[in-house]
Structure formats: structure tokens, C-alpha cells
Protein backbone atom coordinates (compact mmCIF):
# COMPACT_ATOMS: atom_id res chain seq x y z
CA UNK A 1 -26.39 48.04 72.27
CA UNK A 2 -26.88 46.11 68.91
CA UNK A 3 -24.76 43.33 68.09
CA UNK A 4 -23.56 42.29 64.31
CA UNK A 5 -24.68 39.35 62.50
CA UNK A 6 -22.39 37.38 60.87
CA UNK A 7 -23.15 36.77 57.16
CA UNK A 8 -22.35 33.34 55.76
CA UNK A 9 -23.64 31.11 52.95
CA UNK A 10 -27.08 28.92 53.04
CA UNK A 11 -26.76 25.30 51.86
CA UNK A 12 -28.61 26.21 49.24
CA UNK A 13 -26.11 28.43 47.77
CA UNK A 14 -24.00 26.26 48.13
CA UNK A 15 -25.36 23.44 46.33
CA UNK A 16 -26.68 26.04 43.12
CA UNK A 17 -22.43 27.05 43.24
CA UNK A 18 -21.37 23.55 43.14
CA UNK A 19 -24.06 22.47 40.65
CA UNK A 20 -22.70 25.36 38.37
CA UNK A 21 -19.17 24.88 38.90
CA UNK A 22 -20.04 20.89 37.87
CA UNK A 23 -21.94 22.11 34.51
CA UNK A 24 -19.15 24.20 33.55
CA UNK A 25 -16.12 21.40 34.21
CA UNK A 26 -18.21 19.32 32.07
CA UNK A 27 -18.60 21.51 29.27
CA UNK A 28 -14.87 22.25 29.65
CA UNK A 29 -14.17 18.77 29.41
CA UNK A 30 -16.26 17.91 26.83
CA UNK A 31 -14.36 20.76 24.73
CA UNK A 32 -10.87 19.71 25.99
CA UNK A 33 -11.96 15.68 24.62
CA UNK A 34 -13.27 16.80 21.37
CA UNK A 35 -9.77 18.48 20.62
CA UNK A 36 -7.71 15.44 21.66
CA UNK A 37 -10.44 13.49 19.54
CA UNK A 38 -9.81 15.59 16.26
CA UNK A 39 -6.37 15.89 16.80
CA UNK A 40 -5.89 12.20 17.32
CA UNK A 41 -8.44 11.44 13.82
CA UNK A 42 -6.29 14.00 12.25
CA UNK A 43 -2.64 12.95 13.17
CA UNK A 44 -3.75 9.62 12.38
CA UNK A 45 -5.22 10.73 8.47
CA UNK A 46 -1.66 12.60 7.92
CA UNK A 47 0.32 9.35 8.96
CA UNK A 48 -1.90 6.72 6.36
CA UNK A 49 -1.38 9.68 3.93
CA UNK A 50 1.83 9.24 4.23
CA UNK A 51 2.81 5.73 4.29
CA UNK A 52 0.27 5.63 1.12
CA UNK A 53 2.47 8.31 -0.51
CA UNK A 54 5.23 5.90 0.36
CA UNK A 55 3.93 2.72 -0.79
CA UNK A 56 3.04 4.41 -4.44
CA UNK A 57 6.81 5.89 -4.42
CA UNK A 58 7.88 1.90 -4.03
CA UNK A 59 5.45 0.48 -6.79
CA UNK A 60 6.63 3.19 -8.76
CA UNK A 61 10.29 2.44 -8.29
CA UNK A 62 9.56 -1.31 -9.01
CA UNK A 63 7.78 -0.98 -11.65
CA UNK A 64 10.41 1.20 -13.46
CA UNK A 65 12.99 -1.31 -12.68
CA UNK A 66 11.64 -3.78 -14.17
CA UNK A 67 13.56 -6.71 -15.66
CA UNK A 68 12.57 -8.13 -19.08
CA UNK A 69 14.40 -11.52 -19.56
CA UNK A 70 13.37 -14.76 -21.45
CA UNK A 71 14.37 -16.56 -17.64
CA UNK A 72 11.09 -15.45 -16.24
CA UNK A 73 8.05 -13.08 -16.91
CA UNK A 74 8.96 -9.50 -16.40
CA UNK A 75 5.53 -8.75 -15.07
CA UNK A 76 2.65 -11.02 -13.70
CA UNK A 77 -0.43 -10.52 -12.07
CA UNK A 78 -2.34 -13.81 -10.67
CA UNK A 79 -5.59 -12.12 -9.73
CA UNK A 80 -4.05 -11.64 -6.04
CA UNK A 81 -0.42 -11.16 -6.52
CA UNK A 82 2.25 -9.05 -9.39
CA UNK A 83 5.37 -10.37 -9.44
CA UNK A 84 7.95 -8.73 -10.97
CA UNK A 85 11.79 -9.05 -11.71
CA UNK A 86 13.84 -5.94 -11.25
CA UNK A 87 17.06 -4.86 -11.68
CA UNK A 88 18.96 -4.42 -8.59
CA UNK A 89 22.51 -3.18 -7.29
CA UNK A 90 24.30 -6.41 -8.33
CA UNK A 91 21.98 -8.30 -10.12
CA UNK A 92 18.22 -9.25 -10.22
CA UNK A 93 15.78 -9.58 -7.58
CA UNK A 94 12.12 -10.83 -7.80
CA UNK A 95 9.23 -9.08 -5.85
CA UNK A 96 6.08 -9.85 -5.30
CA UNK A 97 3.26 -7.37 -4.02
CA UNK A 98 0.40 -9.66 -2.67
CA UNK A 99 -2.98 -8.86 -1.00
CA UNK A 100 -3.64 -11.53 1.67
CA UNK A 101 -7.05 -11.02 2.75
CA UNK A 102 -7.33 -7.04 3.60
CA UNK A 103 -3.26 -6.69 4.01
CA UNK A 104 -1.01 -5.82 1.18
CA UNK A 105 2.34 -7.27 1.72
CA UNK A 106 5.68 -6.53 -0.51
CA UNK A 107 8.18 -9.62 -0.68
CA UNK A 108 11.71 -9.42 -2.14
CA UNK A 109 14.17 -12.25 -3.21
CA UNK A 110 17.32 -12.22 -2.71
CA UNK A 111 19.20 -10.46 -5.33
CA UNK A 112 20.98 -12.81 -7.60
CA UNK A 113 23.46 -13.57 -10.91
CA UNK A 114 22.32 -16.45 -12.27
CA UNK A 115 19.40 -18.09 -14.44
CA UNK A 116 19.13 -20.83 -11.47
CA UNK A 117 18.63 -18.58 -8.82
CA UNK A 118 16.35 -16.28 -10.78
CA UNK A 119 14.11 -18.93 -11.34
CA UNK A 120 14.24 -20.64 -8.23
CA UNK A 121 13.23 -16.90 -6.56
CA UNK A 122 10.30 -16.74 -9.15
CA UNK A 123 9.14 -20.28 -7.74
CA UNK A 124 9.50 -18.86 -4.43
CA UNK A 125 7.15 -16.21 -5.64
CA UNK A 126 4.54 -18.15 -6.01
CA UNK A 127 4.42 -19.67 -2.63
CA UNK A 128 4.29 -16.98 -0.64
CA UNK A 129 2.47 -17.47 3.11
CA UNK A 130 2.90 -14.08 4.70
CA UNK A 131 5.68 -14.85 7.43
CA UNK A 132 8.57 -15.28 4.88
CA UNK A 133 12.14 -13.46 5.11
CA UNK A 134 11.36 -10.42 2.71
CA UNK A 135 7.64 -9.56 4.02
CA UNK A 136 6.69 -5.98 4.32
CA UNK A 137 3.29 -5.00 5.68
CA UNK A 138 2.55 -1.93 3.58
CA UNK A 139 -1.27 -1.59 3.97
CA UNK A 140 -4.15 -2.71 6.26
CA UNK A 141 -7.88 -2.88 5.26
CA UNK A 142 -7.34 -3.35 1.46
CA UNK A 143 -10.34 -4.29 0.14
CA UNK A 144 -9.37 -5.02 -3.13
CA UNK A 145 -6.06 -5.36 -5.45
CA UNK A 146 -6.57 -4.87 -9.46
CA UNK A 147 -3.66 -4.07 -12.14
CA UNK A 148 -4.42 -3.62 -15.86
CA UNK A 149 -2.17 -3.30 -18.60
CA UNK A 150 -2.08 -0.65 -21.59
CA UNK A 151 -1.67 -2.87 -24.65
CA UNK A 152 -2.43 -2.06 -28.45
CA UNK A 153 -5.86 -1.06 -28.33
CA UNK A 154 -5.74 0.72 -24.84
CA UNK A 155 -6.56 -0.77 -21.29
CA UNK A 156 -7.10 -4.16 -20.47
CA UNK A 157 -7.24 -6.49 -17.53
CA UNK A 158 -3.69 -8.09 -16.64
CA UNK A 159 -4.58 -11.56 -17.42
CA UNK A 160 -5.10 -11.08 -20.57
CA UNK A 161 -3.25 -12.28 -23.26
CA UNK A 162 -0.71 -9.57 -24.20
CA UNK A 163 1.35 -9.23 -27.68
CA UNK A 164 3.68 -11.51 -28.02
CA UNK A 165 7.93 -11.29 -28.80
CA UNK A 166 9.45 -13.74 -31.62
CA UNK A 167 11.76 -15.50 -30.00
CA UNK A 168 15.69 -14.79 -31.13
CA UNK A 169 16.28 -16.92 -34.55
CA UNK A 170 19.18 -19.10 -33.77
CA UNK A 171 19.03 -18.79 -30.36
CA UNK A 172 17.10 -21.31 -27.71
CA UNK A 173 15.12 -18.19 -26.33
CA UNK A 174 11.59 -19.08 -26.65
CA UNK A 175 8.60 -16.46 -28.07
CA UNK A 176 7.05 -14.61 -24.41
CA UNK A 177 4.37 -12.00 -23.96
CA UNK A 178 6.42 -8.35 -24.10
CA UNK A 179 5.74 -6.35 -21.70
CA UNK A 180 2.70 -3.55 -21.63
CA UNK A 181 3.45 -0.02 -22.46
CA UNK A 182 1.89 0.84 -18.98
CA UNK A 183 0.64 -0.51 -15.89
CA UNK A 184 -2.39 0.50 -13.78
CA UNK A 185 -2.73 0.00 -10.06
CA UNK A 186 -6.02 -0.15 -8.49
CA UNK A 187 -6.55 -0.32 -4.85
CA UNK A 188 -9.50 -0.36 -3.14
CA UNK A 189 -10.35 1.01 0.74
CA UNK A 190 -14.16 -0.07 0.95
CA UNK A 191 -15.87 2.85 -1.18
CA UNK A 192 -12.58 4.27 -1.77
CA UNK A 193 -10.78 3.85 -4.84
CA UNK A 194 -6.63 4.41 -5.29
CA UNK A 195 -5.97 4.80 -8.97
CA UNK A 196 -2.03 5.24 -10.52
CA UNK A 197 -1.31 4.65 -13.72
CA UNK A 198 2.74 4.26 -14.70
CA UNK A 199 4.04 4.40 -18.53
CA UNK A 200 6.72 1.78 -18.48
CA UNK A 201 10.49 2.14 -19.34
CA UNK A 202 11.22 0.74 -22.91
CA UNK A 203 13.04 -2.05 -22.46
CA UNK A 204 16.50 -2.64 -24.77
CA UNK A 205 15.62 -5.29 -27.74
């Protein structure tokens, strides 16, 4: 009478299924992180895209508002801050867009009525710390800030000397520089460079 042998699996088998089953969960996983990973770099490009796009869309709007008055400079640029006066629902309002070491920061005045106030917000302007009412973090790791100005014979850093308006005979408004026919906006990322160049809005005599 023969008897059956039951058939199982040798611990060798075993360990060659397990050993397999291990190499292809890692592989899988290895796959599954590199998607996240991509995803995540990707997500993260589209969203500084963005708030770049954003940040361009407020320079422009500033610098197309801009103020021209014999109160305070229309446009300035410091090396490491433009300050500008704009108009603004209900009066005039003084921003300044600052680069404080590799963050660019927007501050805004209050918006006021009166040659007083203007110039005590252009004061203001020029004392900026980074924790003021007003401060907007627009952009980290800024590397550098740069504006230049299109004047008579074409492009030219900011701190130069501009032309200059006659002041109004008869009047107590004193000669100033007028304002450049265009502004350009350099920002640096590292090797990166931002470029925008804006004409400006001819101002009323």
C-alpha cells in the first residue's frame, strides 16, 4: 500500500521568495518616491512662477502710478532701495521696494492729502528696518537688486544724474531731476537674471 507525500516549501524557497518580493517593494518604492519628489520640485517651480508673475504685475502697477510732484522725488533708487510716490484712491502714497540682504520687501505709506504728510512718509522711507506696518515679503534668495533709467542718450544706471526741470517762474517750486522715460528692473537669483523694462507714463507739465 503506498502512502502520499505531502509537498511543501524548503526554507530555501522561501528565503529566494522573500528576497524577491523585498527587491521588488524596493524598486516600487523607489519609483513611487521619485514621483512625489518631481511632483513636489515641480508644484513648488509653478508656485515661485507665480508669485514672480505677481510681484512684476505690482512693480508694474507702481511704476505706472507714479507721482511727479516738486514735494518729493517721483522716483529714487539708493543702490538698495526705489522709492516711489504714487497716486492712490484718495491721495498719494509712498512705497518703497527694498532688498534686505537676500529678501525683497515692498513697504507702503499711508495714503495721504497733504505736503506734510507726503514728506514725512518719504522720511519714513528712508528708515525702513523690515518689521514696519506696510512690509510685504515678496521674494526670498535675491541675490541682487539693480534699476536703470532710460534718459537722453539711452540706458543708464539710476544714480545718475538725470535731466533736469526749470523750476515754475514765479512760483517757489524749485528746479528737480524729471523723471526717466523708462525704468529697468534687474533682479538677480544667483546665476539667474530677471530683466523688465517699463516705458513710463508721461507725466502732465
Amino acid at each position: 500500500m503506498s502512502r502520499s507525500r505531502a509537498h511543501g516549501f524548503t526554507l530555501v524557497e522561501v528565503l529566494v521568495a522573500l528576497s524577491i518580493m523585498a527587491v521588488l517593494a524596493t524598486m516600487a518604492w523607489q519609483g513611487v518616491d521619485g514621483i512625489v519628489r518631481a511632483r513636489d520640485v515641480s508644484q513648488a517651480q509653478m508656485e515661485r512662477t507665480l508669485r514672480l508673475n505677481t510681484v512684476i504685475a505690482q512693480w508694474d502697477q507702481d511704476l505706472l502710478s507714479i507721482y511727479d510732484s516738486a514735494v518729493v522725488p517721483g522716483l529714487d533708487f539708493d543702490g538698495s532701495t526705489v522709492r516711489l510716490a504714487r497716486s492712490a484712491p484718495g491721495g498719494v502714497q509712498m512705497v518703497a521696494w527694498s532688498l534686505q540682504g537676500t529678501t525683497l520687501r515692498r513697504w507702503t505709506g499711508p495714503v495721504v492729502t497733504d505736503v506734510a504728510s507726503l514728506q514725512d512718509s518719504w522720511l519714513r522711507s528712508q528708515q525702513l528696518l523690515g518689521d514696519e506696518p506696510g512690509q510685504l515679503l515678496l521674494l526670498d534668495d535675491v541675490s541682487e537688486l539693480q534699476l536703470y533709467f532710460f534718459l537722453t542718450n539711452g540706458w543708464a544706471n539710476a544714480q545718475s544724474t538725470g535731466d533736469v526741470t526749470p523750476g515754475t517762474p514765479g512760483t517757489a517750486e524749485p528746479q528737480r531731476e524729471r523723471l526717466p522715460a523708462g525704468a529697468r528692473l534687474m533682479l538677480a537669483f544667483g546665476e539667474k537674471r530677471l530683466v523688465r523694462d517699463l516705458v513710463l507714463a508721461p507725466q502732465q507739465p
